[in-house]
N, C-alpha and C. Protein backbone atom coordinates (compact mmCIF):
# COMPACT_ATOMS: atom_id res chain seq x y z
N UNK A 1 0.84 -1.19 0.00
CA UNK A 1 0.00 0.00 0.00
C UNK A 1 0.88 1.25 0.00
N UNK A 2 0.76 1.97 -0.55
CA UNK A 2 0.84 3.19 -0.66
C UNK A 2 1.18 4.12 0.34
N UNK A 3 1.83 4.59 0.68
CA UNK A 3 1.98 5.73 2.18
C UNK A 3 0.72 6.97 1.80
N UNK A 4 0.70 7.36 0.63
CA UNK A 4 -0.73 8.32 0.38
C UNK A 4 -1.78 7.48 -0.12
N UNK A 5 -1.73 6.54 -0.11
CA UNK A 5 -3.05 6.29 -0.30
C UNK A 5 -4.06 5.20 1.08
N UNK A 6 -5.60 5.75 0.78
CA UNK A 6 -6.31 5.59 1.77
C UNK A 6 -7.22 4.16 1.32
N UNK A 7 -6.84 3.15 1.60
CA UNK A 7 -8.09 2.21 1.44
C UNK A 7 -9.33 1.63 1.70
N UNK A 8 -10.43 2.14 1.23
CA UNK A 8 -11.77 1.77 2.20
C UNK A 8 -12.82 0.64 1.57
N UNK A 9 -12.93 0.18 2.42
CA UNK A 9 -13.69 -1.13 2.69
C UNK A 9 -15.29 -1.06 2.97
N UNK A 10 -16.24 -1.07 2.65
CA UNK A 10 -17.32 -1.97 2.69
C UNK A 10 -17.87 -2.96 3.19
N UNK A 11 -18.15 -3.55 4.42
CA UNK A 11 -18.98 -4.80 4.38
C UNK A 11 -19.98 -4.48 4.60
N UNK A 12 -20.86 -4.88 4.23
CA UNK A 12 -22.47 -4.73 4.64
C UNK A 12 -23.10 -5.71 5.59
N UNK A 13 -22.10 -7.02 5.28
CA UNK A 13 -22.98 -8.09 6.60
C UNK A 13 -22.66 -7.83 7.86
N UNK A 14 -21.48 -7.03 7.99
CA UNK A 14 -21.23 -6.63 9.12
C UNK A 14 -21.48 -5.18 9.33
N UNK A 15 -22.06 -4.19 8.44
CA UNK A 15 -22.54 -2.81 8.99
C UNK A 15 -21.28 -1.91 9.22
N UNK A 16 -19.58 -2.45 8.33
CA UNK A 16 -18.72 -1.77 8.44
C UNK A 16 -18.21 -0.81 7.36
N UNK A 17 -17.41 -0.02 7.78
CA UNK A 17 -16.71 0.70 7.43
C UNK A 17 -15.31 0.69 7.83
N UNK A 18 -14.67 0.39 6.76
CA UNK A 18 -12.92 -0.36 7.22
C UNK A 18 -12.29 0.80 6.16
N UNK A 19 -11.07 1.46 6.81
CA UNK A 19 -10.43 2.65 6.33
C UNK A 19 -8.98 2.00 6.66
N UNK A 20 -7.99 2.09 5.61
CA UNK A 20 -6.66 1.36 5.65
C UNK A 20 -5.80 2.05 5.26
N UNK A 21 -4.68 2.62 6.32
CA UNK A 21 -3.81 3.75 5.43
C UNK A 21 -2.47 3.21 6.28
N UNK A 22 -1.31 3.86 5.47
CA UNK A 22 0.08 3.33 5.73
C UNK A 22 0.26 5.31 5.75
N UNK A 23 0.94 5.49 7.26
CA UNK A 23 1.53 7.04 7.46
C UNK A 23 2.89 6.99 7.55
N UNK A 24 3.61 7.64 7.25
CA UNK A 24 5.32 7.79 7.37
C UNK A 24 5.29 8.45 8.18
N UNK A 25 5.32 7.70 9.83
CA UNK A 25 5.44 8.10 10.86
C UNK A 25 5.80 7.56 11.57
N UNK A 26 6.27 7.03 12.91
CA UNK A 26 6.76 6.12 13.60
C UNK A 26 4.72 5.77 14.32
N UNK A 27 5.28 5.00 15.14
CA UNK A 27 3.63 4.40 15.85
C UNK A 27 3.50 5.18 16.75
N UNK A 28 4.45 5.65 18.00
CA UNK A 28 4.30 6.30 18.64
C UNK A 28 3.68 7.64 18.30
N UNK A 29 4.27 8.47 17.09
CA UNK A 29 3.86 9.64 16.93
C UNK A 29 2.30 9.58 16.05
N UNK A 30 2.13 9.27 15.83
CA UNK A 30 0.77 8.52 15.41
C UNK A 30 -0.32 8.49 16.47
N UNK A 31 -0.15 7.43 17.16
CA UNK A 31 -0.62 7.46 18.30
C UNK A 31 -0.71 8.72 19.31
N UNK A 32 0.11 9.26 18.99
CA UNK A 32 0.24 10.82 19.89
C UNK A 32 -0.90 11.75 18.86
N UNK A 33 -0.44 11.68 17.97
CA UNK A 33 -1.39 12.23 16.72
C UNK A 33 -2.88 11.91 16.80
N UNK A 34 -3.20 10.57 17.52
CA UNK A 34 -4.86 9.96 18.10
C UNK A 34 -5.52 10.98 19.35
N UNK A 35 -4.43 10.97 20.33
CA UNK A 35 -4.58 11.03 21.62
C UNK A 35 -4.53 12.02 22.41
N UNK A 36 -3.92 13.04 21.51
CA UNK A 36 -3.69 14.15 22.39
C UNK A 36 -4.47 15.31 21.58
N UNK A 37 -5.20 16.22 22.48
CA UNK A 37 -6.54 17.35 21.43
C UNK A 37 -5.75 18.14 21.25
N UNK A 38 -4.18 18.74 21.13
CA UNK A 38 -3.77 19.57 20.35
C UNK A 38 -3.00 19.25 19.22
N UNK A 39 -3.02 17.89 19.07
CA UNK A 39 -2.62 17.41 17.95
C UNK A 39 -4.26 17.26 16.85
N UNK A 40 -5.41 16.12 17.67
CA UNK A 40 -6.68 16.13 17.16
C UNK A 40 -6.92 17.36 16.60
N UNK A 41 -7.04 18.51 17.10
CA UNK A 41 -7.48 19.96 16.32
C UNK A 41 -6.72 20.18 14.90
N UNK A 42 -5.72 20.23 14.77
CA UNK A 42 -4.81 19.84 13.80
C UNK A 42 -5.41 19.39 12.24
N UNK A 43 -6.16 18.04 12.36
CA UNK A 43 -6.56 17.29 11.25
C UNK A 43 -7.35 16.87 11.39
N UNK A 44 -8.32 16.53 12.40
CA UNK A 44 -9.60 15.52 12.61
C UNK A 44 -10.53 16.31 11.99
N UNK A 45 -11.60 15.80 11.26
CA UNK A 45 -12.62 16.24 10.08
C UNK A 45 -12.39 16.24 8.93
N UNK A 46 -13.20 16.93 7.66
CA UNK A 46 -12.59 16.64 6.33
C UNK A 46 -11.85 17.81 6.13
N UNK A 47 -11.54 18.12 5.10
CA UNK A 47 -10.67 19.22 4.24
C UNK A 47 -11.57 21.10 4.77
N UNK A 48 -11.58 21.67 4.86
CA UNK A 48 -11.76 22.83 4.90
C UNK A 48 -13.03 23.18 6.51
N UNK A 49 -12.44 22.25 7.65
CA UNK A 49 -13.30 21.85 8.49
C UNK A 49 -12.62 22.35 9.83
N UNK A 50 -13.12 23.28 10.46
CA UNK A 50 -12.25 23.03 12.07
C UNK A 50 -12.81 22.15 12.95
N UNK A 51 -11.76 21.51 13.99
CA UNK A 51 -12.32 20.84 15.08
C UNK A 51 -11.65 21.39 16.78
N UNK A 52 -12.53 21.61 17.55
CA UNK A 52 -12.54 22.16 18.58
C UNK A 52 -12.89 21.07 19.44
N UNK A 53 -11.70 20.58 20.26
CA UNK A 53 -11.85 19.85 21.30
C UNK A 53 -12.60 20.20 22.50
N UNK A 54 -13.49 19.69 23.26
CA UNK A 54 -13.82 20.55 24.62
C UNK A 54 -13.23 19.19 25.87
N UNK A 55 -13.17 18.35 25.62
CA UNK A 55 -12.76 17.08 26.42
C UNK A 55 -12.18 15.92 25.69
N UNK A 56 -10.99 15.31 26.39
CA UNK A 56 -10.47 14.11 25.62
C UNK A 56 -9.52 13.56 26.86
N UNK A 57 -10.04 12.41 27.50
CA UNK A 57 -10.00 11.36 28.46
C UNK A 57 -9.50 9.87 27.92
N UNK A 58 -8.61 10.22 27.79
CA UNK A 58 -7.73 8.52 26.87
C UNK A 58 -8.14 7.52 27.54
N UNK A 59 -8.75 6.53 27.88
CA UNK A 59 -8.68 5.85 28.72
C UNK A 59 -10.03 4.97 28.89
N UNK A 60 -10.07 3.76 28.76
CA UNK A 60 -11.22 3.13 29.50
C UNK A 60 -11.91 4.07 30.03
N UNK A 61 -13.91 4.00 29.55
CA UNK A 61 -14.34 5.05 30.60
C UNK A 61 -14.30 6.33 30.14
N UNK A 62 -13.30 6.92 29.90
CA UNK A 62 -12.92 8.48 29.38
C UNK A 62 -13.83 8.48 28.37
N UNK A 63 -14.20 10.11 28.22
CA UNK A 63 -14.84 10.32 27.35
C UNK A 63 -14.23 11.36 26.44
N UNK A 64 -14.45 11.79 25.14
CA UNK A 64 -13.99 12.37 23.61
C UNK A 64 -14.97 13.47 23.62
N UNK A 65 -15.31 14.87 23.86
CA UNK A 65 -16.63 15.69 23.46
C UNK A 65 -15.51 16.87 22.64
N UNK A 66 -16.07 16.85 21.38
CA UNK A 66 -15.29 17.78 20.18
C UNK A 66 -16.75 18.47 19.10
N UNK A 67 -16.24 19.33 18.62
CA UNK A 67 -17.45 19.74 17.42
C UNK A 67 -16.56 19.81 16.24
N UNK A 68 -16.96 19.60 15.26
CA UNK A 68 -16.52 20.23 13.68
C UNK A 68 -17.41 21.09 13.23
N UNK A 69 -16.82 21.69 12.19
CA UNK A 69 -17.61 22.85 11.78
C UNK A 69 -16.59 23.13 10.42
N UNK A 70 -16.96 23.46 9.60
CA UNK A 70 -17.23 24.07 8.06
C UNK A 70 -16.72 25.78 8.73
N UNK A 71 -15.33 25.83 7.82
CA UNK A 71 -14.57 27.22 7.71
C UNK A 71 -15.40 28.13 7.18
N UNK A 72 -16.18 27.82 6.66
CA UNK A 72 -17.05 29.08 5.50
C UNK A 72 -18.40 28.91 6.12
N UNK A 73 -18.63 28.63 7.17
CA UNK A 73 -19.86 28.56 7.98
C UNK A 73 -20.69 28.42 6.98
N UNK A 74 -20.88 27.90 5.80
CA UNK A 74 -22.07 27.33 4.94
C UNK A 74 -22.60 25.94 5.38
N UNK A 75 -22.54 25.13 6.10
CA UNK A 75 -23.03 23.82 6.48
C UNK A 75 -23.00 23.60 7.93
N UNK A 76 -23.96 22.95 8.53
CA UNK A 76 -23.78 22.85 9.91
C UNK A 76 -23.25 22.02 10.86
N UNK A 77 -22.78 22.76 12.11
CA UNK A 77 -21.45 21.96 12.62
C UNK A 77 -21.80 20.72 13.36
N UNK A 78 -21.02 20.02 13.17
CA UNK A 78 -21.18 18.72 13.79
C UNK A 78 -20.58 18.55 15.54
N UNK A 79 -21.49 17.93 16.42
CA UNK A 79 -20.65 18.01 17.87
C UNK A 79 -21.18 16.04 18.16
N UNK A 80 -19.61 16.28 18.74
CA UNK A 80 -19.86 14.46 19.32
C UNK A 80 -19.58 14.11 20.45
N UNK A 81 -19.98 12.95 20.50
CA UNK A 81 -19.23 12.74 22.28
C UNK A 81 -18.85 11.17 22.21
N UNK A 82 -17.47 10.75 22.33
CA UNK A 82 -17.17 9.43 22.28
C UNK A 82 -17.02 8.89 23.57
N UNK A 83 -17.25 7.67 23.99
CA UNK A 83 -16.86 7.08 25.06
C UNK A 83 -15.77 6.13 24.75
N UNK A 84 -14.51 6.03 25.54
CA UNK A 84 -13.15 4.57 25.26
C UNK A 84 -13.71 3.92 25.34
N UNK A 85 -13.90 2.53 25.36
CA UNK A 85 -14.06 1.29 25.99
C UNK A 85 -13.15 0.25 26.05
N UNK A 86 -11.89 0.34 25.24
CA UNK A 86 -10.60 -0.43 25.16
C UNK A 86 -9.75 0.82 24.83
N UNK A 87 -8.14 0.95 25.45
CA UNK A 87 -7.25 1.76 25.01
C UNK A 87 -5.84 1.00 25.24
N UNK A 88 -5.06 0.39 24.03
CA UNK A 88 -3.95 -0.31 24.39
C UNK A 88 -2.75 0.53 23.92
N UNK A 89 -2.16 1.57 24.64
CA UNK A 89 -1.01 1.96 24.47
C UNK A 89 -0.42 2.01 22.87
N UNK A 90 -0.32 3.10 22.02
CA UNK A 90 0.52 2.77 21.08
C UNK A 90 -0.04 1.88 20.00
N UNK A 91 -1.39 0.75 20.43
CA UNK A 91 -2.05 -0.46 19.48
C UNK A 91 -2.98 -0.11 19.31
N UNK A 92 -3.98 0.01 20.46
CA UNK A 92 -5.53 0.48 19.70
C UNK A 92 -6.55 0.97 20.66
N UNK A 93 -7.34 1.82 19.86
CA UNK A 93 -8.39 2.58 20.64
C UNK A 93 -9.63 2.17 20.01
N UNK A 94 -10.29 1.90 21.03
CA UNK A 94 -11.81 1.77 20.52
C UNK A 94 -13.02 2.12 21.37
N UNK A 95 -13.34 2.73 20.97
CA UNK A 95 -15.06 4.22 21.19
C UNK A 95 -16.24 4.11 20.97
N UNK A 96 -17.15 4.01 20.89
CA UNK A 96 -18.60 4.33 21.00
C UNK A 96 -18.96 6.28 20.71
N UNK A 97 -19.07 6.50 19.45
CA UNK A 97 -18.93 7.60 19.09
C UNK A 97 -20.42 7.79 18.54
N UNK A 98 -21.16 9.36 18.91
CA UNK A 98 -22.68 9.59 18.89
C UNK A 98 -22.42 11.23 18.29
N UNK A 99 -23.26 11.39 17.61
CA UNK A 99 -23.88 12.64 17.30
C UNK A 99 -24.53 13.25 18.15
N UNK A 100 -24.44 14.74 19.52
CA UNK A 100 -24.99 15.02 20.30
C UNK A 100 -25.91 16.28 19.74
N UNK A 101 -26.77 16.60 20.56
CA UNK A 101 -27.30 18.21 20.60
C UNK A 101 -26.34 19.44 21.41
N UNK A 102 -26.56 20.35 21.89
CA UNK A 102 -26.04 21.54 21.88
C UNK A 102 -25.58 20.94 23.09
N UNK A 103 -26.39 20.64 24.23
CA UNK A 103 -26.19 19.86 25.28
C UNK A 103 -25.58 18.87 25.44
N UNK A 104 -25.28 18.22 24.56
CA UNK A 104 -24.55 17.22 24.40
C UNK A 104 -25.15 16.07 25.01
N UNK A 105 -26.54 15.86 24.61
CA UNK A 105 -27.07 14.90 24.53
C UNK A 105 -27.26 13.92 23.36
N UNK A 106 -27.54 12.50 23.23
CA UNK A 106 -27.15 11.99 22.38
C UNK A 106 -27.89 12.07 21.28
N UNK A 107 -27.98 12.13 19.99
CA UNK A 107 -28.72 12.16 19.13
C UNK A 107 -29.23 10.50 18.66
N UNK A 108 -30.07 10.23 19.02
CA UNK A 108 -30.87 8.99 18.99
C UNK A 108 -30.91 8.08 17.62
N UNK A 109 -30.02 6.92 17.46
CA UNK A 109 -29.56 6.32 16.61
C UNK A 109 -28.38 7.12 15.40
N UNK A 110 -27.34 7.47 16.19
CA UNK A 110 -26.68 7.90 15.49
C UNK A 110 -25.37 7.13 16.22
N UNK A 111 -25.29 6.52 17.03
CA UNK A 111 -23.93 5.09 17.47
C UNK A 111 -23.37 5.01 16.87
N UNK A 112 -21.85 5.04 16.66
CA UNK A 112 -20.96 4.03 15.96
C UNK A 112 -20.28 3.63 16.88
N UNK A 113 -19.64 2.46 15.94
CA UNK A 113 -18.71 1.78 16.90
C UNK A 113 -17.38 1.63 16.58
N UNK A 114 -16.29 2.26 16.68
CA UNK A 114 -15.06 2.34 15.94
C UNK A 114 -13.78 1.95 16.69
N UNK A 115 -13.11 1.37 15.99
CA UNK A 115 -11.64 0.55 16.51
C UNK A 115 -10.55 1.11 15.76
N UNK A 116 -9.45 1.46 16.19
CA UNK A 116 -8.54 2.02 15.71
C UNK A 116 -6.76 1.25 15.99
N UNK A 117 -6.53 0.67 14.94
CA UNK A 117 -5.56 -0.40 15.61
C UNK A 117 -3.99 0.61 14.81
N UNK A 118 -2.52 0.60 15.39
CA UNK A 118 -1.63 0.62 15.01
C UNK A 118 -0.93 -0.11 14.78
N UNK A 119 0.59 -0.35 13.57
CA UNK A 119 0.91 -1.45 13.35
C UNK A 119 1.62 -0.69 12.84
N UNK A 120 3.18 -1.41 13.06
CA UNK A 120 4.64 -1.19 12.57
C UNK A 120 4.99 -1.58 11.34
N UNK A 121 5.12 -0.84 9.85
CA UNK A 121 5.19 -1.98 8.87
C UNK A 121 6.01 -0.74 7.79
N UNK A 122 7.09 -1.20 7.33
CA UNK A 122 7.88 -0.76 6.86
C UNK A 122 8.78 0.03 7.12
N UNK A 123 8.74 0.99 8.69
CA UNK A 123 9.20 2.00 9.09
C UNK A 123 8.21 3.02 8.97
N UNK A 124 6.75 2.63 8.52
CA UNK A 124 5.86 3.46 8.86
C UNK A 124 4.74 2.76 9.67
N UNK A 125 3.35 3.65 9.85
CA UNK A 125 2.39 3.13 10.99
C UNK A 125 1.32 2.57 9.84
N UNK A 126 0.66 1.70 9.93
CA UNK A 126 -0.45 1.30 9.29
C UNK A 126 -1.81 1.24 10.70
N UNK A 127 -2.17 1.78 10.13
CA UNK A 127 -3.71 2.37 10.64
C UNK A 127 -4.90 1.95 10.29
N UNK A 128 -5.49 1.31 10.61
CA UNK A 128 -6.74 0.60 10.34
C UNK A 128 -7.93 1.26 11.35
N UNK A 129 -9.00 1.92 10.72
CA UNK A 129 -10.08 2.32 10.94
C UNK A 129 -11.30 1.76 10.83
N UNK A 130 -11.81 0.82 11.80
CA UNK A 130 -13.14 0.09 11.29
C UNK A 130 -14.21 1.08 12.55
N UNK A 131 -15.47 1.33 11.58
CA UNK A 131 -16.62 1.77 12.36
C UNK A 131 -17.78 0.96 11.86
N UNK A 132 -18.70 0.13 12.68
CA UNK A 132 -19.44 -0.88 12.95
C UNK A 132 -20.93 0.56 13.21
N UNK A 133 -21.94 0.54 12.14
CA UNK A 133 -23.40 1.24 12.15
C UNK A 133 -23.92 0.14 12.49
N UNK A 134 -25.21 0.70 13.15
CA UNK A 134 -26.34 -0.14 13.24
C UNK A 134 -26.84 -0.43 12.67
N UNK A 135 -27.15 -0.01 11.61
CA UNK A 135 -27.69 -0.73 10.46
C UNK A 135 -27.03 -0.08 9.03
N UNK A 136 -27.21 -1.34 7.77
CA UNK A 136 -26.75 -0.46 6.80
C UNK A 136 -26.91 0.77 6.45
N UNK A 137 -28.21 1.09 6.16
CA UNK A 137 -28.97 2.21 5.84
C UNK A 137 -28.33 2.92 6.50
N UNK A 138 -27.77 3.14 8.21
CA UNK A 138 -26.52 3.96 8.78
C UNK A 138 -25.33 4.28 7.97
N UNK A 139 -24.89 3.16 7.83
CA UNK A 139 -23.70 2.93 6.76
C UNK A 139 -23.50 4.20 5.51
N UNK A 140 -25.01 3.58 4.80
CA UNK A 140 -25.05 4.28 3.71
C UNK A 140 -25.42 5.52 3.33
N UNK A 141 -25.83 5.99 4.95
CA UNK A 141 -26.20 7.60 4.93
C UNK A 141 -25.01 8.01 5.37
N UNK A 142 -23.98 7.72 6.09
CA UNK A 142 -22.77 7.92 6.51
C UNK A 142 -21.39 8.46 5.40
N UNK A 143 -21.91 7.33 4.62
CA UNK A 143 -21.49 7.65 2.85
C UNK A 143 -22.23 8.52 2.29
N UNK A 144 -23.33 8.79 2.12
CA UNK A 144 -24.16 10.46 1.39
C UNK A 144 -23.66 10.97 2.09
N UNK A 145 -22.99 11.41 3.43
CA UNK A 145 -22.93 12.94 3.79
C UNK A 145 -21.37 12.96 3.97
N UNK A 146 -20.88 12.19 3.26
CA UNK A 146 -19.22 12.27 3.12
C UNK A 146 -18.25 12.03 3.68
N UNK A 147 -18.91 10.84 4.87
CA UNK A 147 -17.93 10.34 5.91
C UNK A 147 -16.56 9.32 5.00
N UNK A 148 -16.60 9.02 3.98
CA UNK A 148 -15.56 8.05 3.26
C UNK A 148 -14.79 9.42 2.77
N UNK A 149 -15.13 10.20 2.11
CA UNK A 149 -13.89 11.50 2.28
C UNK A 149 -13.31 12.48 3.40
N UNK A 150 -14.62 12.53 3.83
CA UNK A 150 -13.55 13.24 5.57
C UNK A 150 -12.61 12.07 5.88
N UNK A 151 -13.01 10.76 5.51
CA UNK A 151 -11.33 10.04 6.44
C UNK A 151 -10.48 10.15 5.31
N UNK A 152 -10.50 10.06 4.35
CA UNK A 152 -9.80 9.99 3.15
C UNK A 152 -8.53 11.65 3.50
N UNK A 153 -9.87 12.58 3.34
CA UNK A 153 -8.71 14.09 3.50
C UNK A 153 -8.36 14.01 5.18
N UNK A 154 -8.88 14.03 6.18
CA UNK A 154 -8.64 14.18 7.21
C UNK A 154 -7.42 13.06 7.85
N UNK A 155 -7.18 11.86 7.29
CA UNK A 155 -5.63 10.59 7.24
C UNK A 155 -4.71 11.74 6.20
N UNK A 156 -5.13 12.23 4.97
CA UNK A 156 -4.15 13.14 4.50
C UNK A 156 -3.82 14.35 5.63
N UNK A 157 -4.35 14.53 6.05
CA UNK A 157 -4.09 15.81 7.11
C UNK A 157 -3.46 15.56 8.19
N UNK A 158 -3.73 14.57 8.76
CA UNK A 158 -2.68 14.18 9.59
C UNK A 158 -1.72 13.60 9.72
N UNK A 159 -1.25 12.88 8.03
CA UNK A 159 0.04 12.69 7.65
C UNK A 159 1.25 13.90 7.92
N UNK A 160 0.57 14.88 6.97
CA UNK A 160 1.04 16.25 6.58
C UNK A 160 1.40 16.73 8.00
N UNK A 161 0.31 17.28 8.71
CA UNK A 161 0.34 17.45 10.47
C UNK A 161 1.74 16.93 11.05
N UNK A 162 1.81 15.69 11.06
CA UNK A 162 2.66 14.93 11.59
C UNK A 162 3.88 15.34 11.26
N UNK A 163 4.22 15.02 9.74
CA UNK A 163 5.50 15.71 9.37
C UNK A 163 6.37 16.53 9.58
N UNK A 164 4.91 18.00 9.86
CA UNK A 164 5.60 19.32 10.02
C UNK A 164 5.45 19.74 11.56
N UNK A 165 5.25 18.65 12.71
CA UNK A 165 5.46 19.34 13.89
C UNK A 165 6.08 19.03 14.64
């Protein structure tokens, strides 16, 4: 694979979304690049998108509350709130990630379920992104509103990110 290029996956019997990228980065910095919200602000969202951390709790338990939002304030901003439920050092994080209201309450069937594994392979990190919808029809509205290119530009962004800090 490619160091720029992003590979995404499809299953439908399983309600996934599998995102596969190789970064020229070490694992550690990668992982730092996951974990820490002044790196997250950086690149998380798609291409012309800010993200504003308000909480980020690494950890079993810990919870993720961030918004995105559209630079040209033409589209409306997105706010989430993830919960950890596994965090292995450096290997993998995995969340329970929801669409909230202003309050940051949850927006009712909007769950995912996402795993984020690291892996040493060439002298760079390979990154595997799987998010598990509740149902396809999740899936496939997930894809209309451009979630397969926000990871697409937003893994480019935090290649780049990485590089230059």
């Amino acid at each position: 694979m490619n160091s720029k290029k992003t590979k995404i996956t499809k299953n439908l019997k399983n309600r996934e979304l599998i995102v596969e990228r190789n970064i020229a980065v070490s694992r550690k910095l990668a992982w730092q690049g996951w974990t820490l919200p002044e790196h997250i602000e950086n690149w998380w969202g798609p291409k012309n998108w800010s993200t504003t951390v308000y909480e980020m709790d690494v950890r079993a338990g810990g919870i993720w509350r961030y918004r995105i939002a559209p630079n040209d304030g033409k589209d409306e901003e997105a706010r989430c709130k993830a919960t950890y439920t596994q965090v292995m050092e450096q290997s993998k994080l995995v969340y329970t990630d929801t669409f909230v209201d202003r309050d940051w309450n949850a927006v009712e069937g909007s769950e995912m379920h996402t795993s984020v594994t690291f892996e040493d392979e060439n002298r760079s990190t390979k990154l595997t992104i799987t998010t598990q919808f509740a149902s396809v029809e999740d899936l496939d509205s997930a894809e209309t509103i451009g979630m397969i290119e926000g990871f697409t530009d937003a893994l480019d962004r935090l290649e780049k990110y990485l590089h230059t800090s």
